[in-house]
PDB file of N, CA and C in Angstrom:
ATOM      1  N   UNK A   1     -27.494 -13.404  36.355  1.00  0.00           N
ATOM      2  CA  UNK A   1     -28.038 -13.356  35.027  1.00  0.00           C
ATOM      3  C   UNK A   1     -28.057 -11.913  34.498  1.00  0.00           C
ATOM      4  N   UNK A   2     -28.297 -11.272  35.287  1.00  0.00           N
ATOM      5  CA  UNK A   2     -28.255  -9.762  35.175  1.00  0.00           C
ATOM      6  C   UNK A   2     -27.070  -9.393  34.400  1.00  0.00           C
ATOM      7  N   UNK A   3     -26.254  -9.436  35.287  1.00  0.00           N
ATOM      8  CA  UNK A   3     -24.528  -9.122  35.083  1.00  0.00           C
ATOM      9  C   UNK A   3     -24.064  -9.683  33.522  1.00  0.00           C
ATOM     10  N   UNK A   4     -24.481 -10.965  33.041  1.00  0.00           N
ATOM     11  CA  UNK A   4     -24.185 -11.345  31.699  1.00  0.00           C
ATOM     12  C   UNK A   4     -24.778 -10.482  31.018  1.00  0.00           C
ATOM     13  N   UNK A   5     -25.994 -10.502  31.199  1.00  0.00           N
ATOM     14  CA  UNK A   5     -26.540  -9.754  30.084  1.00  0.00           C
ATOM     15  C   UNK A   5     -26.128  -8.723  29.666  1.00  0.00           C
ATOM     16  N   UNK A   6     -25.591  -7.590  30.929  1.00  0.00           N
ATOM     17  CA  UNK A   6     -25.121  -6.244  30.981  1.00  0.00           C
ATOM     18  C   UNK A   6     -23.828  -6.453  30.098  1.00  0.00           C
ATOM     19  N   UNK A   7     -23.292  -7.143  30.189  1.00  0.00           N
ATOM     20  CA  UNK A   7     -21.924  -8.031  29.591  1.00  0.00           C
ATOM     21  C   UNK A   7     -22.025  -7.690  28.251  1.00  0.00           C
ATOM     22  N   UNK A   8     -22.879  -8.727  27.902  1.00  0.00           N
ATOM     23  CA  UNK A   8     -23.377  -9.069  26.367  1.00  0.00           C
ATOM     24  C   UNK A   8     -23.690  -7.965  26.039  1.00  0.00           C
ATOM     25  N   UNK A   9     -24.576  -7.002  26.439  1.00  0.00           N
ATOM     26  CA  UNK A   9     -25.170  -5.959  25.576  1.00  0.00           C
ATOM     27  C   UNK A   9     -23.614  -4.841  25.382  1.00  0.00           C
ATOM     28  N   UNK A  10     -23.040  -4.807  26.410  1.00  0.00           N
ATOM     29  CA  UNK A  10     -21.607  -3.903  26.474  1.00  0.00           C
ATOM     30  C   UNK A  10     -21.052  -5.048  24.695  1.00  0.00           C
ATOM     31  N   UNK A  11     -20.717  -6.067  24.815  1.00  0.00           N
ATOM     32  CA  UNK A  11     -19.293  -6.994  23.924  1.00  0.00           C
ATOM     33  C   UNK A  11     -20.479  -6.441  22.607  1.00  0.00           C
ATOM     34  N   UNK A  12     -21.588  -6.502  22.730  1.00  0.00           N
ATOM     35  CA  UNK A  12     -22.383  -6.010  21.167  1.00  0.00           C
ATOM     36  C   UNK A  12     -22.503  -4.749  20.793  1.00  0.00           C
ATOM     37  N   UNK A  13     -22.045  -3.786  21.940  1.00  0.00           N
ATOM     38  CA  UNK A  13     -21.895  -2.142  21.082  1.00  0.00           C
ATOM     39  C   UNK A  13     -20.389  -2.031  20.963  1.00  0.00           C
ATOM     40  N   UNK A  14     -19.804  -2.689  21.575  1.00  0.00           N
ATOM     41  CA  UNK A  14     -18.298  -2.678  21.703  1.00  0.00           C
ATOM     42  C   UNK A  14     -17.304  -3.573  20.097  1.00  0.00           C
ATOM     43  N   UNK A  15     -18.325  -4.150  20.084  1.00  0.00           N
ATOM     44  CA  UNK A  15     -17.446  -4.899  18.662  1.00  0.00           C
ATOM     45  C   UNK A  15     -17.542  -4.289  17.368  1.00  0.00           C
ATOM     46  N   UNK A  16     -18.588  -3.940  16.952  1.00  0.00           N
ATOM     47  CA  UNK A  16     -18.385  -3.108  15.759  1.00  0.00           C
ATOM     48  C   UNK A  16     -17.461  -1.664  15.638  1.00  0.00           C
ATOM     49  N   UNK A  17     -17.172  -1.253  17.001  1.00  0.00           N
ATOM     50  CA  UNK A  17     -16.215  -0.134  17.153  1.00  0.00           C
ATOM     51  C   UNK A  17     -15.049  -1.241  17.083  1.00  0.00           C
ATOM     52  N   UNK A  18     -14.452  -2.044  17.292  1.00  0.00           N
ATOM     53  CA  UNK A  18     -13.404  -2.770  17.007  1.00  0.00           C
ATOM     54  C   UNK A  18     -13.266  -2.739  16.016  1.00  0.00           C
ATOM     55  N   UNK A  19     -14.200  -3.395  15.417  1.00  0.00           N
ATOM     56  CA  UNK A  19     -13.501  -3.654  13.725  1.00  0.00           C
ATOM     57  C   UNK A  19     -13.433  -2.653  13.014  1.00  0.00           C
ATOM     58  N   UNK A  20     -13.805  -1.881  13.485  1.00  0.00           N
ATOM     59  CA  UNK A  20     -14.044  -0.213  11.816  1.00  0.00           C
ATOM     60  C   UNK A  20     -12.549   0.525  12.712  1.00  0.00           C
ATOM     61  N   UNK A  21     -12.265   0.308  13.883  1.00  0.00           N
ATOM     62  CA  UNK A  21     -10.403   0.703  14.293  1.00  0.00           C
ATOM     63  C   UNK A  21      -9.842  -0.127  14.101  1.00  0.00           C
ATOM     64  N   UNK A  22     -10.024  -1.435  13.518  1.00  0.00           N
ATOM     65  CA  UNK A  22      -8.955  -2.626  12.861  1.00  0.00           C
ATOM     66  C   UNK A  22      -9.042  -2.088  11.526  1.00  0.00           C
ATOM     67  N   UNK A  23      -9.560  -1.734  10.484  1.00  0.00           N
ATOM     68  CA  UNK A  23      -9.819  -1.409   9.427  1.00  0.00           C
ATOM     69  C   UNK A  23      -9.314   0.071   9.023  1.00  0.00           C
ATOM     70  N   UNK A  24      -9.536   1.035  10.137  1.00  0.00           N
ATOM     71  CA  UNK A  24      -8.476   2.378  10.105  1.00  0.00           C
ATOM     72  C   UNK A  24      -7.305   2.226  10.038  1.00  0.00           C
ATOM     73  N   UNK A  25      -6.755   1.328  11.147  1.00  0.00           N
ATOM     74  CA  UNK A  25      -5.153   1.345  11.163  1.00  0.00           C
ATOM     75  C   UNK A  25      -4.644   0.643   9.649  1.00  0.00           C
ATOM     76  N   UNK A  26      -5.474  -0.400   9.010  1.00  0.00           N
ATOM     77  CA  UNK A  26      -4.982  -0.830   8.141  1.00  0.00           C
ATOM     78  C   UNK A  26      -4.916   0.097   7.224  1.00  0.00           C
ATOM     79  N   UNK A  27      -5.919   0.561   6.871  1.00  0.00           N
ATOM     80  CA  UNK A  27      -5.786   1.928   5.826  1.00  0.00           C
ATOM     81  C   UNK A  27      -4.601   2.655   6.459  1.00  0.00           C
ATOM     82  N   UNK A  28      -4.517   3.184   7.570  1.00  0.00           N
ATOM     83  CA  UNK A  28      -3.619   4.160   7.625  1.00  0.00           C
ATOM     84  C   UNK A  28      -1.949   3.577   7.147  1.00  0.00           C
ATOM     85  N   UNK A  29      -1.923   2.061   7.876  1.00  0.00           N
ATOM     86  CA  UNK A  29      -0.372   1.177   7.241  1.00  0.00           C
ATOM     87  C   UNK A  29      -0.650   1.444   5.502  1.00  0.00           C
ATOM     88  N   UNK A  30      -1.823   1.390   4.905  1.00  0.00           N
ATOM     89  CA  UNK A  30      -1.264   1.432   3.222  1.00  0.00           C
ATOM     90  C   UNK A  30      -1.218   2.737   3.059  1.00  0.00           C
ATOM     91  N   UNK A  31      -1.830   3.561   3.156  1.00  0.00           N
ATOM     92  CA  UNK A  31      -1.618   4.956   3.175  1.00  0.00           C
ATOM     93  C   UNK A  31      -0.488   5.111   2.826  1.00  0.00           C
ATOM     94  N   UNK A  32       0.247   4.927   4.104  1.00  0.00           N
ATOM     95  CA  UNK A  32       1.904   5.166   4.695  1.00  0.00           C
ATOM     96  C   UNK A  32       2.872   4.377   3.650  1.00  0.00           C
ATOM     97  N   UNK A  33       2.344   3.560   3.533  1.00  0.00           N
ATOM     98  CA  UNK A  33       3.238   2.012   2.539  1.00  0.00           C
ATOM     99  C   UNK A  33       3.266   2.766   1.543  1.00  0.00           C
ATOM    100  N   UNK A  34       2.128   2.861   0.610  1.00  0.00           N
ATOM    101  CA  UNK A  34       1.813   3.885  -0.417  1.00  0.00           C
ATOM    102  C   UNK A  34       2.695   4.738  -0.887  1.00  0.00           C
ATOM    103  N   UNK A  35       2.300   5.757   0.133  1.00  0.00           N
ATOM    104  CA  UNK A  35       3.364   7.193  -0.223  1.00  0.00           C
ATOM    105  C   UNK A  35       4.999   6.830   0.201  1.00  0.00           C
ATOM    106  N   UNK A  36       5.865   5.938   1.393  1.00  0.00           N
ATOM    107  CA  UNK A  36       6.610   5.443   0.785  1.00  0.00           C
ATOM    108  C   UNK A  36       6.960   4.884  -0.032  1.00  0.00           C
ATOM    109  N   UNK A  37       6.641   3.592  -0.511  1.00  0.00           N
ATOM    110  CA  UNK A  37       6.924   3.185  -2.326  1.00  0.00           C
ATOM    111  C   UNK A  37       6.708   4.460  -3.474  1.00  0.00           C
ATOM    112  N   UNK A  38       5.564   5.250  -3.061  1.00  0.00           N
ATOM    113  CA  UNK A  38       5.867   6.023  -4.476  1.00  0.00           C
ATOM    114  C   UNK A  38       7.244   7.168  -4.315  1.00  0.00           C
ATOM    115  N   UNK A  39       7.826   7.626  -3.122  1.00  0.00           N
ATOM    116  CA  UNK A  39       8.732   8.619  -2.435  1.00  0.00           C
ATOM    117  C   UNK A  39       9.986   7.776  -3.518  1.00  0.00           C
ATOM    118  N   UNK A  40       9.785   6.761  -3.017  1.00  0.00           N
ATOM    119  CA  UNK A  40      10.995   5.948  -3.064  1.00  0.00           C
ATOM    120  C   UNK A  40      11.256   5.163  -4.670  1.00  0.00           C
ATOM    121  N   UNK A  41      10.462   5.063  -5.546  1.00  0.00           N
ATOM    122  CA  UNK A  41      10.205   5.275  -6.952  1.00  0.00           C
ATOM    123  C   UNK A  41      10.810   6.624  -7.792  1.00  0.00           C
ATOM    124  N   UNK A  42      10.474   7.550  -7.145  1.00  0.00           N
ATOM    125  CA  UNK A  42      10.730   9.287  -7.723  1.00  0.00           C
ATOM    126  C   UNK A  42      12.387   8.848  -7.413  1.00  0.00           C
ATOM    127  N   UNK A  43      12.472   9.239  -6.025  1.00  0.00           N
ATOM    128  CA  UNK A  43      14.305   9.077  -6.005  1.00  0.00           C
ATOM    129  C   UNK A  43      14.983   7.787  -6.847  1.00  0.00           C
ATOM    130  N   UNK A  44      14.601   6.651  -6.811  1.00  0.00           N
ATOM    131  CA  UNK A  44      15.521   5.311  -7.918  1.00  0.00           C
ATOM    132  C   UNK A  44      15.625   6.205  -8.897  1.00  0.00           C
ATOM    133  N   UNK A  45      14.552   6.838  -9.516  1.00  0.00           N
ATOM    134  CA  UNK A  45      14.338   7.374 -11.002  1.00  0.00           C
ATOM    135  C   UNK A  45      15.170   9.014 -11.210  1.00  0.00           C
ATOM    136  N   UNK A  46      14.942   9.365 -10.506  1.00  0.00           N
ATOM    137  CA  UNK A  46      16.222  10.816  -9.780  1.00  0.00           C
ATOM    138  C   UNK A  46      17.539  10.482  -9.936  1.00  0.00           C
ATOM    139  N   UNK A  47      17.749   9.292  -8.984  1.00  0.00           N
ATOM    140  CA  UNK A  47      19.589   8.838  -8.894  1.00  0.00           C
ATOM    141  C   UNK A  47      19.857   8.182  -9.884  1.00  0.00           C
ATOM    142  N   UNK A  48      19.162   7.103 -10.459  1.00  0.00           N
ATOM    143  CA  UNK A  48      19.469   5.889 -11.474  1.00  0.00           C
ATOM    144  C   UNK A  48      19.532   6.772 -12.887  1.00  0.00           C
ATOM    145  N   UNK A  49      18.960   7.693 -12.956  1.00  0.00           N
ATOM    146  CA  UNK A  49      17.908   8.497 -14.204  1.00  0.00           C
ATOM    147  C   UNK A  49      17.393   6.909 -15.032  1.00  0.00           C
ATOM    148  N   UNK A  50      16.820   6.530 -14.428  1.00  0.00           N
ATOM    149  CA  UNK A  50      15.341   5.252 -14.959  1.00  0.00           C
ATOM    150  C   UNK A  50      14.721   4.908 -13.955  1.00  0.00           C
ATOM    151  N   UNK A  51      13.572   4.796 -14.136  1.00  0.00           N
ATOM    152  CA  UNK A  51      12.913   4.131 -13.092  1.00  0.00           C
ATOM    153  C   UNK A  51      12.951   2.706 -13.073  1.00  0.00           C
ATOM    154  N   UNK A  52      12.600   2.190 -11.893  1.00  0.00           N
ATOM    155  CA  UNK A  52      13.151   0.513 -11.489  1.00  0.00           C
ATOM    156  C   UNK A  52      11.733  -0.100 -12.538  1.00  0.00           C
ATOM    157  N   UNK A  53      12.244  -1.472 -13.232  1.00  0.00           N
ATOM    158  CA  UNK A  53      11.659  -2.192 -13.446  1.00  0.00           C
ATOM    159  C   UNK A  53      10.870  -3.355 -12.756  1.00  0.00           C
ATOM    160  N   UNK A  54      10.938  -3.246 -11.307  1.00  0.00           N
ATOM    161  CA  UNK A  54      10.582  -4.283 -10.592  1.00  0.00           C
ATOM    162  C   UNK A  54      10.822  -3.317  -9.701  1.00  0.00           C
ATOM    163  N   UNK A  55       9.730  -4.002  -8.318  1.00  0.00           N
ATOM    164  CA  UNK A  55       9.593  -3.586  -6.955  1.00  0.00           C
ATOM    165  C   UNK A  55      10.783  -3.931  -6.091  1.00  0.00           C
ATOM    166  N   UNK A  56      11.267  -5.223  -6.440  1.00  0.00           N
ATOM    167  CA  UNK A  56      12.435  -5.733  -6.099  1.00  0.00           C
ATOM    168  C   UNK A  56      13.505  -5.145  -6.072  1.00  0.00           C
ATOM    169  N   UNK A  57      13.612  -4.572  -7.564  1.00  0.00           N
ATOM    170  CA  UNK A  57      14.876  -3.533  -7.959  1.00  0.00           C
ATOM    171  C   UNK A  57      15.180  -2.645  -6.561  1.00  0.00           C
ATOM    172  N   UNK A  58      13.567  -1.838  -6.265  1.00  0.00           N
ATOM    173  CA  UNK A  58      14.168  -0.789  -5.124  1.00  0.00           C
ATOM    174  C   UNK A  58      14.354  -1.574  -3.746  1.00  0.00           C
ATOM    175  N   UNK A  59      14.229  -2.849  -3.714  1.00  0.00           N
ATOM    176  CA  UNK A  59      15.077  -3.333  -2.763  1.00  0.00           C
ATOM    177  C   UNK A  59      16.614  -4.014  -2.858  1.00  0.00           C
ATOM    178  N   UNK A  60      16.931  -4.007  -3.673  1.00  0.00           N
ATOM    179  CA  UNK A  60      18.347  -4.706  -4.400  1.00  0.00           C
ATOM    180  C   UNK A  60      19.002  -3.661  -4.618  1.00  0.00           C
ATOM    181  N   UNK A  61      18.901  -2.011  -4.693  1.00  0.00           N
ATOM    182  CA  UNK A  61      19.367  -1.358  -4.556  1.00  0.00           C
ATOM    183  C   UNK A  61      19.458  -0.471  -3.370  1.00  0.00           C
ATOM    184  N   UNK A  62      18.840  -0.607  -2.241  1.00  0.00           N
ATOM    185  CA  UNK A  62      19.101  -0.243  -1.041  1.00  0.00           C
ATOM    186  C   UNK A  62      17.810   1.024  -0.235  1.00  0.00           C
ATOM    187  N   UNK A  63      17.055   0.404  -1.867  1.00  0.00           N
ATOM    188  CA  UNK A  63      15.728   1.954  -1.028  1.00  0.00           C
ATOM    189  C   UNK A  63      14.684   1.761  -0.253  1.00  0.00           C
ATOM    190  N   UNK A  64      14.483   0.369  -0.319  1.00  0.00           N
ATOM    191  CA  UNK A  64      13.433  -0.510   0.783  1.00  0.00           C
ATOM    192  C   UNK A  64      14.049  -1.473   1.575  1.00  0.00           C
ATOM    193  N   UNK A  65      15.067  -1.083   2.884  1.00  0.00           N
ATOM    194  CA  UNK A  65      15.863  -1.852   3.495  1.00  0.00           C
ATOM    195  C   UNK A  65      15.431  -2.622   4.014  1.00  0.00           C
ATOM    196  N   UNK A  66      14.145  -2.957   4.545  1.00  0.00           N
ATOM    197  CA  UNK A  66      13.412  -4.109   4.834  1.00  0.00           C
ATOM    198  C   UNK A  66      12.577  -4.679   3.857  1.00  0.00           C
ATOM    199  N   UNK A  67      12.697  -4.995   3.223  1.00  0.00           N
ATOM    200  CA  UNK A  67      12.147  -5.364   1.541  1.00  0.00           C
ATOM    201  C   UNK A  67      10.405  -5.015   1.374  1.00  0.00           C
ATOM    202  N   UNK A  68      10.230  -5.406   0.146  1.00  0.00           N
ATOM    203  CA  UNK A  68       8.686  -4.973  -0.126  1.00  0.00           C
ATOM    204  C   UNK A  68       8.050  -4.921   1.204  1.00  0.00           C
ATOM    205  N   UNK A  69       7.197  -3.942   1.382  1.00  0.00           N
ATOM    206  CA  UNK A  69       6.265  -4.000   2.758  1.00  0.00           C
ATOM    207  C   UNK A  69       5.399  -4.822   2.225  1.00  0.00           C
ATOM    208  N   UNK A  70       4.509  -5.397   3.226  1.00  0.00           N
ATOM    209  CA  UNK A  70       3.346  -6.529   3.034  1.00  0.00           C
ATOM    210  C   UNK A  70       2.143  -5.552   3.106  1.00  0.00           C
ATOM    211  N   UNK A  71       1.395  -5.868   1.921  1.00  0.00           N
ATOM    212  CA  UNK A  71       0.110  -4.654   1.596  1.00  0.00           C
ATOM    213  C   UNK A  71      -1.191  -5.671   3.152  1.00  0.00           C
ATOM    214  N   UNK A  72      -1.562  -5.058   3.581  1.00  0.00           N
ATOM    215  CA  UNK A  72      -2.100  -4.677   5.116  1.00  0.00           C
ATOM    216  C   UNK A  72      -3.517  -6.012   4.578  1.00  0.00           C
ATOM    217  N   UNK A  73      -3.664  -5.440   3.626  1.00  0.00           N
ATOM    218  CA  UNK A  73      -5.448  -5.782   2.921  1.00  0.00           C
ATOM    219  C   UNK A  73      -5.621  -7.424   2.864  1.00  0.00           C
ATOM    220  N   UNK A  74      -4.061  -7.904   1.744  1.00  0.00           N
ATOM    221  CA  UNK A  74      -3.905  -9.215   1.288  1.00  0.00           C
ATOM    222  C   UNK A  74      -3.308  -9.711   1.854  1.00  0.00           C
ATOM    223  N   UNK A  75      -2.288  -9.547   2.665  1.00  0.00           N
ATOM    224  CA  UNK A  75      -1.481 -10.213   3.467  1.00  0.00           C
ATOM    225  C   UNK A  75      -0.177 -10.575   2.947  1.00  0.00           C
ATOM    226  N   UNK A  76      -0.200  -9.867   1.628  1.00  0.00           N
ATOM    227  CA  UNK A  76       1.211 -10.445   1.062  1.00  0.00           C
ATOM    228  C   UNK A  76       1.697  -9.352   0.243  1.00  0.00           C
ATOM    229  N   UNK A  77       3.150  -9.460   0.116  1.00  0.00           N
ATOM    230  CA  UNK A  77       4.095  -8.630  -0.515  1.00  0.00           C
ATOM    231  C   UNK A  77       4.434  -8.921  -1.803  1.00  0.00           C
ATOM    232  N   UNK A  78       4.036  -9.818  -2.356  1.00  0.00           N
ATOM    233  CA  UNK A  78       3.767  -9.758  -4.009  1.00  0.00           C
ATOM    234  C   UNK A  78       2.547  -9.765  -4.460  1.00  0.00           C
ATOM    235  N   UNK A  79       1.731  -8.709  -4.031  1.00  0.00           N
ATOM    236  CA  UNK A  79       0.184  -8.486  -4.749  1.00  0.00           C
ATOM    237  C   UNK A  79      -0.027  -7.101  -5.105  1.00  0.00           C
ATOM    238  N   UNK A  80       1.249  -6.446  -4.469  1.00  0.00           N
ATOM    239  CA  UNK A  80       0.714  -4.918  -5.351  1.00  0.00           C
ATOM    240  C   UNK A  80       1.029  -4.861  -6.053  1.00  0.00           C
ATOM    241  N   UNK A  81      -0.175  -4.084  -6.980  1.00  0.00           N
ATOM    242  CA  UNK A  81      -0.036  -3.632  -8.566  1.00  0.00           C
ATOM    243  C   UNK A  81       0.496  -2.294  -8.889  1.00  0.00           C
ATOM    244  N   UNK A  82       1.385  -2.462 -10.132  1.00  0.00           N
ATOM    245  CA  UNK A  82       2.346  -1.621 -10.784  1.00  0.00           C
ATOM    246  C   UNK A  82       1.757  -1.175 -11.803  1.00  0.00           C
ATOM    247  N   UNK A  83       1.741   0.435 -12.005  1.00  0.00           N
ATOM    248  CA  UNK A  83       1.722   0.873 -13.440  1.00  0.00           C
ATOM    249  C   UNK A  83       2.810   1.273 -13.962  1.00  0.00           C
ATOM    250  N   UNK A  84       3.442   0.969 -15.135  1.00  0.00           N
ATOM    251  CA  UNK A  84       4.663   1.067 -15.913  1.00  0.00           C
ATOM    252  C   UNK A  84       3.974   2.059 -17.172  1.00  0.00           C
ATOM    253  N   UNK A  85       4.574   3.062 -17.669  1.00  0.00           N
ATOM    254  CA  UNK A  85       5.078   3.230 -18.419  1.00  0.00           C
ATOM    255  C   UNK A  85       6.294   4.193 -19.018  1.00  0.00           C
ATOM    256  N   UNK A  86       6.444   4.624 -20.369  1.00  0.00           N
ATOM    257  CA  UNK A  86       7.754   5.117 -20.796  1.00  0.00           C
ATOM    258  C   UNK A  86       7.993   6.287 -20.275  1.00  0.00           C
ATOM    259  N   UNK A  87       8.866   6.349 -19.591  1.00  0.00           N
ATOM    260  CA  UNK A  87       9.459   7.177 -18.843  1.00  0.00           C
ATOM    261  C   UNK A  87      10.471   8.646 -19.614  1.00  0.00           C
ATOM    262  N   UNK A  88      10.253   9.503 -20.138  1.00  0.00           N
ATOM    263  CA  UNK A  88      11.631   9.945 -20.652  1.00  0.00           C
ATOM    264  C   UNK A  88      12.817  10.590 -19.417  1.00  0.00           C
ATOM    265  N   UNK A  89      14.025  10.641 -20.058  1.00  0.00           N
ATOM    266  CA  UNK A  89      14.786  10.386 -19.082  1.00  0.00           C
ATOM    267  C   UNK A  89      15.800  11.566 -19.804  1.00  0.00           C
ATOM    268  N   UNK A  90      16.020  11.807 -20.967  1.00  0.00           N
ATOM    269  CA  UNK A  90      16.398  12.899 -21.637  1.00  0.00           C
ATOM    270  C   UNK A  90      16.156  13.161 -23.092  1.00  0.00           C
ATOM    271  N   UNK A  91      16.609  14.619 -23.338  1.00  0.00           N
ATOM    272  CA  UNK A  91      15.968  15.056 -24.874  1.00  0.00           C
ATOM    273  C   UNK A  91      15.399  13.726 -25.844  1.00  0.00           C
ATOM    274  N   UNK A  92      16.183  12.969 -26.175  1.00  0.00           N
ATOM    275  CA  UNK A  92      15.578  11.553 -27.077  1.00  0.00           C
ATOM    276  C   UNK A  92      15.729  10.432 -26.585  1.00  0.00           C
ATOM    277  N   UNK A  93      15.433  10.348 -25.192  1.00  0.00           N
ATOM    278  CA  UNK A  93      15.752   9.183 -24.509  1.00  0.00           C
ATOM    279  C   UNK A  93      14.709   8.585 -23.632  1.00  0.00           C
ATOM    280  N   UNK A  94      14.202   7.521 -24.034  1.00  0.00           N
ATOM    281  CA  UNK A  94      12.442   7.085 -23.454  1.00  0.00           C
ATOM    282  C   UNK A  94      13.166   5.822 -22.593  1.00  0.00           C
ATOM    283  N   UNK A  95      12.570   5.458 -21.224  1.00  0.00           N
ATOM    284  CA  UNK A  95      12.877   4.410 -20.797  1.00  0.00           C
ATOM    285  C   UNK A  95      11.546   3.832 -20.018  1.00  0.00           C
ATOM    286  N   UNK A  96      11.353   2.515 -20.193  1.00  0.00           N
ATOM    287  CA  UNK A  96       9.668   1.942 -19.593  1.00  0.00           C
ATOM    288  C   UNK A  96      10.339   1.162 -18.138  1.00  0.00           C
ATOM    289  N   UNK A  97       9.333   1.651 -17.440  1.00  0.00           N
ATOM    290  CA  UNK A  97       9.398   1.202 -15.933  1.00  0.00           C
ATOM    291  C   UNK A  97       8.459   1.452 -14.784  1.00  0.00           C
ATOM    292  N   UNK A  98       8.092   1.462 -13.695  1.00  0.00           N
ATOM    293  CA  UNK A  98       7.414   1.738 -12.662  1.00  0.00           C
ATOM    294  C   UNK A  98       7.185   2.861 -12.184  1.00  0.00           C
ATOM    295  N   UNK A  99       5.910   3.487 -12.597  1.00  0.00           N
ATOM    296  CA  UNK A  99       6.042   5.119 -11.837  1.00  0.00           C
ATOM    297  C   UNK A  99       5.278   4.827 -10.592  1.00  0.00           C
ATOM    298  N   UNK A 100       4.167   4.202 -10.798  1.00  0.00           N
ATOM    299  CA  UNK A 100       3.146   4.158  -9.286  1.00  0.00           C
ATOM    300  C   UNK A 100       3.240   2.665  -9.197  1.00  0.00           C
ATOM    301  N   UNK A 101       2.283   2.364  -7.586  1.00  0.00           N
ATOM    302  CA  UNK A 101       2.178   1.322  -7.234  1.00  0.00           C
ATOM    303  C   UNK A 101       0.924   1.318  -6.407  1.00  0.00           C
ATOM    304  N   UNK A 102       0.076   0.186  -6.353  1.00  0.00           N
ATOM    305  CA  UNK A 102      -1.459   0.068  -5.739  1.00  0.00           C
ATOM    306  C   UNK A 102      -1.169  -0.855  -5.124  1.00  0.00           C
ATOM    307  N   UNK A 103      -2.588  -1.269  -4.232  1.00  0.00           N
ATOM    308  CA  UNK A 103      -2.648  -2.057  -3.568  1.00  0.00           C
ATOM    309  C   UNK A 103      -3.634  -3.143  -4.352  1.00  0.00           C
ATOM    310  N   UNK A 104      -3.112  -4.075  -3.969  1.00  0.00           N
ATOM    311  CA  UNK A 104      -3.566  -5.291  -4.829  1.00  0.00           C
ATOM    312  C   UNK A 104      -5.089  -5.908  -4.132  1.00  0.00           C
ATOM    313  N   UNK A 105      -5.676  -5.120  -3.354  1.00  0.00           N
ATOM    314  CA  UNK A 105      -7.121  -5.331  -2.552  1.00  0.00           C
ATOM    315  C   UNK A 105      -8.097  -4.960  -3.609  1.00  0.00           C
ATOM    316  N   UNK A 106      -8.664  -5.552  -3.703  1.00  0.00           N
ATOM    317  CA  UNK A 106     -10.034  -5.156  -4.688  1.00  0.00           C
ATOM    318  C   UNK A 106     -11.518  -5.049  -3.745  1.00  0.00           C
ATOM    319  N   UNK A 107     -11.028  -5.189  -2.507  1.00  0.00           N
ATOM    320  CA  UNK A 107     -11.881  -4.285  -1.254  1.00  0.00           C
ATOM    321  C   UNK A 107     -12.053  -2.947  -1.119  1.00  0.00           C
ATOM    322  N   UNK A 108     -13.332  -2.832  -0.756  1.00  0.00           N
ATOM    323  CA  UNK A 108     -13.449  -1.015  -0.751  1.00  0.00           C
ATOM    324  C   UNK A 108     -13.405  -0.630   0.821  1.00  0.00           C
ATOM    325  N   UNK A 109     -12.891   0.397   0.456  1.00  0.00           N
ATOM    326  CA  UNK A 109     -12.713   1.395   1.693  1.00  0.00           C
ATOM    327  C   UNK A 109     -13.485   1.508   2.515  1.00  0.00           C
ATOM    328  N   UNK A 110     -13.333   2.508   4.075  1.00  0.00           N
ATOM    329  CA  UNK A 110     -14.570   3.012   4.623  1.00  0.00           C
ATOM    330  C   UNK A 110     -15.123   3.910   3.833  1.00  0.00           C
ATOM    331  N   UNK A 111     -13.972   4.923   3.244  1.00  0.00           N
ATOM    332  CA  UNK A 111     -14.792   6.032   2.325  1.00  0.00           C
ATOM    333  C   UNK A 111     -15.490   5.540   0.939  1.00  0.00           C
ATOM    334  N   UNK A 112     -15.910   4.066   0.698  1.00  0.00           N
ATOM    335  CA  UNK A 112     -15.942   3.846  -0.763  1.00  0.00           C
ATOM    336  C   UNK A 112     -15.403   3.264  -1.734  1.00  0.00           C
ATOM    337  N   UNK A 113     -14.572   3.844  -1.324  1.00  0.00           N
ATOM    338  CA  UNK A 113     -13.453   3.226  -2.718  1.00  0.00           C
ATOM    339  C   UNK A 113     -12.947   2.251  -3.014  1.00  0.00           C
ATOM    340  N   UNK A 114     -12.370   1.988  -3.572  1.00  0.00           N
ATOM    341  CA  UNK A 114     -11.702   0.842  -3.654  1.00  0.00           C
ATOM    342  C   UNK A 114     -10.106   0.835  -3.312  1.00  0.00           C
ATOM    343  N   UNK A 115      -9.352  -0.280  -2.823  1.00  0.00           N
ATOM    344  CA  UNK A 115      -7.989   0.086  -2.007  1.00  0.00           C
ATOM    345  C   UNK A 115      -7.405  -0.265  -3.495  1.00  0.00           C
ATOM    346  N   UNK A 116      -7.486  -0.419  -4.521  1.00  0.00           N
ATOM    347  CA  UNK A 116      -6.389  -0.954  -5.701  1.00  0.00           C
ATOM    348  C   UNK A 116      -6.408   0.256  -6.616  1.00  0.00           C
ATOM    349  N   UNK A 117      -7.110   1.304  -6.333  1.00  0.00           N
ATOM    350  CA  UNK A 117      -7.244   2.955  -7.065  1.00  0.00           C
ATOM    351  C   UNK A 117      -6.856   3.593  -6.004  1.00  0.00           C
ATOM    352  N   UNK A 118      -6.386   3.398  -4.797  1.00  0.00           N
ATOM    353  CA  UNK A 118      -5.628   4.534  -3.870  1.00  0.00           C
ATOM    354  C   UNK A 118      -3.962   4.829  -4.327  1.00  0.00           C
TER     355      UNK A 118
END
């Protein structure tokens, strides 16, 4: 009886350190996801001179070779959110498209925040 207990009291300081390092690594995968999609936005818009109209685009053109990453939070690869707008591209030349991209979690962070403003 002893021995369980010692057990139990170990699996009850031991689990809440689990989940707040299940919850780091996930932050750290959008982090990473993050600043690739936006890396990879700047260059479409560099080589193409426009930025992609769709997330898709930078996979149909060869810049996300394993297609949209799956945002960590929702579990799915069509939930991050896009801000679009007009892009200029030269002296009188405006084009509307994708500069950033969020995460479609409306969960907050460890630090606070919210993951759909990172």
């Amino acid at each position: 009886m002893i021995v369980l207990t010692l057990i139990l009291i170990l699996a009850s300081i031991a689990a809440p350190t689990y989940q707040v390092a299940i919850v780091r690594a996930r932050e750290a995968v959008l982090r990473d996801d993050l600043y690739t999609m936006r890396k990879l936005i700047d260059e479409f818009t560099l080589d193409k001179e426009r930025p992609p109209s769709t997330l898709d685009e930078l996979v149909e053109a060869g810049y996300l070779r394993s297609g949209i990453p799956v945002d960590p939070f929702t579990g799915s690869n069509q939930t991050w959110r896009t801000d679009s707008e007009d892009v200029p591209i030269g002296p009188a030349q405006i084009v509307p498209g994708i500069v950033d991209v969020h995460s479609g979690s409306d969960d907050n962070s460890l630090e606070g925040t919210v993951y759909s403003t990172w």
